[in-house]
Protein backbone atom coordinates (compact mmCIF):
# COMPACT_ATOMS: atom_id res chain seq x y z
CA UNK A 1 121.23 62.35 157.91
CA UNK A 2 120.96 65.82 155.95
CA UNK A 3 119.15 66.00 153.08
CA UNK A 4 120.48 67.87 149.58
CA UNK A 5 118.80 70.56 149.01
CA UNK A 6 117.08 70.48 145.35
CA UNK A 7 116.95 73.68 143.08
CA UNK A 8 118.61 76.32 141.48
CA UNK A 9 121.23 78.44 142.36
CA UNK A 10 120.68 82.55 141.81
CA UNK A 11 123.65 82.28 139.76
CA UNK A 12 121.85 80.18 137.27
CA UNK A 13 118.95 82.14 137.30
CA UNK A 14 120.73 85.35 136.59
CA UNK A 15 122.12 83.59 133.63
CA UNK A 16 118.75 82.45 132.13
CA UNK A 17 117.58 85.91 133.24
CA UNK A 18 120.27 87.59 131.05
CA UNK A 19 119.90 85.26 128.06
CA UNK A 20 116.00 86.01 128.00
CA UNK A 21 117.21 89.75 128.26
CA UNK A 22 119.20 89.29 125.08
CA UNK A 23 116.79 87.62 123.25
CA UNK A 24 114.05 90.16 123.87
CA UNK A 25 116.81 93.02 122.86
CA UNK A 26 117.40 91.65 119.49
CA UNK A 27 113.56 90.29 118.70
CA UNK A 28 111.42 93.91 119.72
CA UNK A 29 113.22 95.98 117.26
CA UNK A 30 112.99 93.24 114.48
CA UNK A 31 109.44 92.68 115.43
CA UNK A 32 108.97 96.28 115.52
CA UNK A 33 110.02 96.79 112.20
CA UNK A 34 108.22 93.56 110.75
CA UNK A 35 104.81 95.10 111.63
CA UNK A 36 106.12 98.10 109.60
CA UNK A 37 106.41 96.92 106.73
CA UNK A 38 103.36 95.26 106.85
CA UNK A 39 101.67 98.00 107.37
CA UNK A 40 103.69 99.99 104.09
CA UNK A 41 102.44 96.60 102.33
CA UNK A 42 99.04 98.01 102.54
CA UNK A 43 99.72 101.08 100.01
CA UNK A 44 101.09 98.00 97.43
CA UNK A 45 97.52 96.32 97.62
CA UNK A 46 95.72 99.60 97.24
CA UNK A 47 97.70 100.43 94.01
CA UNK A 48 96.46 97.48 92.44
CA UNK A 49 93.59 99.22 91.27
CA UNK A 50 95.84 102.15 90.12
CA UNK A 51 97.61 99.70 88.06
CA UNK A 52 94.41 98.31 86.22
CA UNK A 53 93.58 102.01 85.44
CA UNK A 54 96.78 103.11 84.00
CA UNK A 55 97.40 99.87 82.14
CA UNK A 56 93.49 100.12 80.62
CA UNK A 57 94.72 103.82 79.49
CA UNK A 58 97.97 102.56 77.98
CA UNK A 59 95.82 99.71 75.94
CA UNK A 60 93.25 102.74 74.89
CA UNK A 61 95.01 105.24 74.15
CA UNK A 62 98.60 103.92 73.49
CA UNK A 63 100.57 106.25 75.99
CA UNK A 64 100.75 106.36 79.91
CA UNK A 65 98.28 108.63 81.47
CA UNK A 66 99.70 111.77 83.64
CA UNK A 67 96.95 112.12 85.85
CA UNK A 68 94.98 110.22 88.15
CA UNK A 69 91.50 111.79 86.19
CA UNK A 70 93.64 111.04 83.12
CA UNK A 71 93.49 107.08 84.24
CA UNK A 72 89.81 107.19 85.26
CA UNK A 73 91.33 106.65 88.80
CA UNK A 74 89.64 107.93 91.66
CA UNK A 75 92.19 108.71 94.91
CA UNK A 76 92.51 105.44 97.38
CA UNK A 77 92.77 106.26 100.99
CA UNK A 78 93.32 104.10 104.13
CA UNK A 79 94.15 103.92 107.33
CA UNK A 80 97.96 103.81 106.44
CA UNK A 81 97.57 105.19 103.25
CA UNK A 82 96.84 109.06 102.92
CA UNK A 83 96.61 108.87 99.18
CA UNK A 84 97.26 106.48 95.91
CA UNK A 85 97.69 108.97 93.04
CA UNK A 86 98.65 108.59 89.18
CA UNK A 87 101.57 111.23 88.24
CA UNK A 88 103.25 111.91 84.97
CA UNK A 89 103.71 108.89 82.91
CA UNK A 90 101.35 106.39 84.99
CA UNK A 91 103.86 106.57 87.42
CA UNK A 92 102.22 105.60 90.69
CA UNK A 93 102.46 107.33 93.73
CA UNK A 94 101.58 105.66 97.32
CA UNK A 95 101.88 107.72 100.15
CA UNK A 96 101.71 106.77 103.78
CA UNK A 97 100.33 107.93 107.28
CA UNK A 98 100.12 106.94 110.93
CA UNK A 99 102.85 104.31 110.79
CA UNK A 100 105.90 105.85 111.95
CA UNK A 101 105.86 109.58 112.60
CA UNK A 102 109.26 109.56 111.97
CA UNK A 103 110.40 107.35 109.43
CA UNK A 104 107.54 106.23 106.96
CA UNK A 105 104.61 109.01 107.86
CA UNK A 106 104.31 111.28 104.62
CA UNK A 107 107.03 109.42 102.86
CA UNK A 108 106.05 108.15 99.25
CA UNK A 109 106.76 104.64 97.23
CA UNK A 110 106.32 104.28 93.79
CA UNK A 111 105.00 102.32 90.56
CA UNK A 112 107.18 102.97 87.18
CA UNK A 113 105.42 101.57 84.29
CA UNK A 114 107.42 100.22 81.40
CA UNK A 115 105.81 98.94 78.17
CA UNK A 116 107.58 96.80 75.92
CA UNK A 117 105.77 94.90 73.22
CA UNK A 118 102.17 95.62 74.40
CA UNK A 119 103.48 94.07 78.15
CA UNK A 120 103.50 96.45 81.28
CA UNK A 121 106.48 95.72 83.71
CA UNK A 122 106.09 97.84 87.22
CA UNK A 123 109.71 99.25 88.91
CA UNK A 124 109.22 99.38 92.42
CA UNK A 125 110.34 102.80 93.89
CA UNK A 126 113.26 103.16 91.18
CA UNK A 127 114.68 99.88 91.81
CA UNK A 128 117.96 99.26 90.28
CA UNK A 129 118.05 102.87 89.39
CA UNK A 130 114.94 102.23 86.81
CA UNK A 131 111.60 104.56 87.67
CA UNK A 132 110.92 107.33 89.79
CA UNK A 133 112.31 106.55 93.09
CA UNK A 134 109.92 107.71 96.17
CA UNK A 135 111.50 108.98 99.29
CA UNK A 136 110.79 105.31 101.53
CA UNK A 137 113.53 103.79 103.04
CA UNK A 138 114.25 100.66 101.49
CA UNK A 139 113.81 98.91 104.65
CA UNK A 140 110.47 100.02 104.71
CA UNK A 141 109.52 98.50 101.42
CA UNK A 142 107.40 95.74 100.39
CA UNK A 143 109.40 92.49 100.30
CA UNK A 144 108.41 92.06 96.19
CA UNK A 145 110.43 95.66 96.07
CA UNK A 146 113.52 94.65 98.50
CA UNK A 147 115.23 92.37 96.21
């Protein structure tokens, strides 16, 4: 009496082969990109403390600082960030290193201060055609910016 053998056939394992394949193609680049942005997310933390500064110089003094020394603000730095500056009208200025050589490295987001009524509302990177846009691509951004 011969016995069936049990198993798989190569067939079927070139099939689950080539559906792991696919997966992988479409999740590394999304991954990839994922770890981007949360890397850019770093220069929106940092400019927390830019924030404070430029909204303690509109409560003193009134009008929006044009300087980082203007805000009392002293430079941030990381290891993503190469600088967090204050520019012309407490407009915030993050920009980024050793992310993406290519895509993100010495590209720049911004902070647009509005005041209305004593309140401070921020525009991320010119969203909505409001602020000073910087030159990130909106992929890239924050997801409170991406909306």
């Amino acid at each position: 009496m011969a016995r069936a053998t049990k198993g798989f056939t190569l067939i079927e394992l070139m099939i689950v082969v080539a559906i792991i394949a696919i997966l992988a193609a479409i999740a590394i680049p999304q991954y990839q990109d994922y770890t981007k942005r949360a890397k850019v997310s770093e220069g929106l933390v940092l400019a927390d403390a830019a924030k404070y500064a430029v909204a303690e110089t509109y409560g003193s003094r009134g009008s929006f600082p044009g300087t980082s020394v203007e805000a009392g603000y002293q430079t941030a730095s990381s290891t993503y960030v190469s600088q967090v500056t204050v520019t012309g009208n407490g407009v915030i200025e993050v920009t980024y290193r050793n992310i993406d050589a290519v895509n993100i490295d010495g590209k720049t987001f911004t902070l647009t201060p509005t005041a209305a009524g004593g309140i401070i509302t921020w525009s991320c990177n010119g969203a909505a055609g409001f602020g000073t846009p910087g030159n990130l691509t909106a992929k890239y951004l924050p997801g409170t910016c991406r909306s």
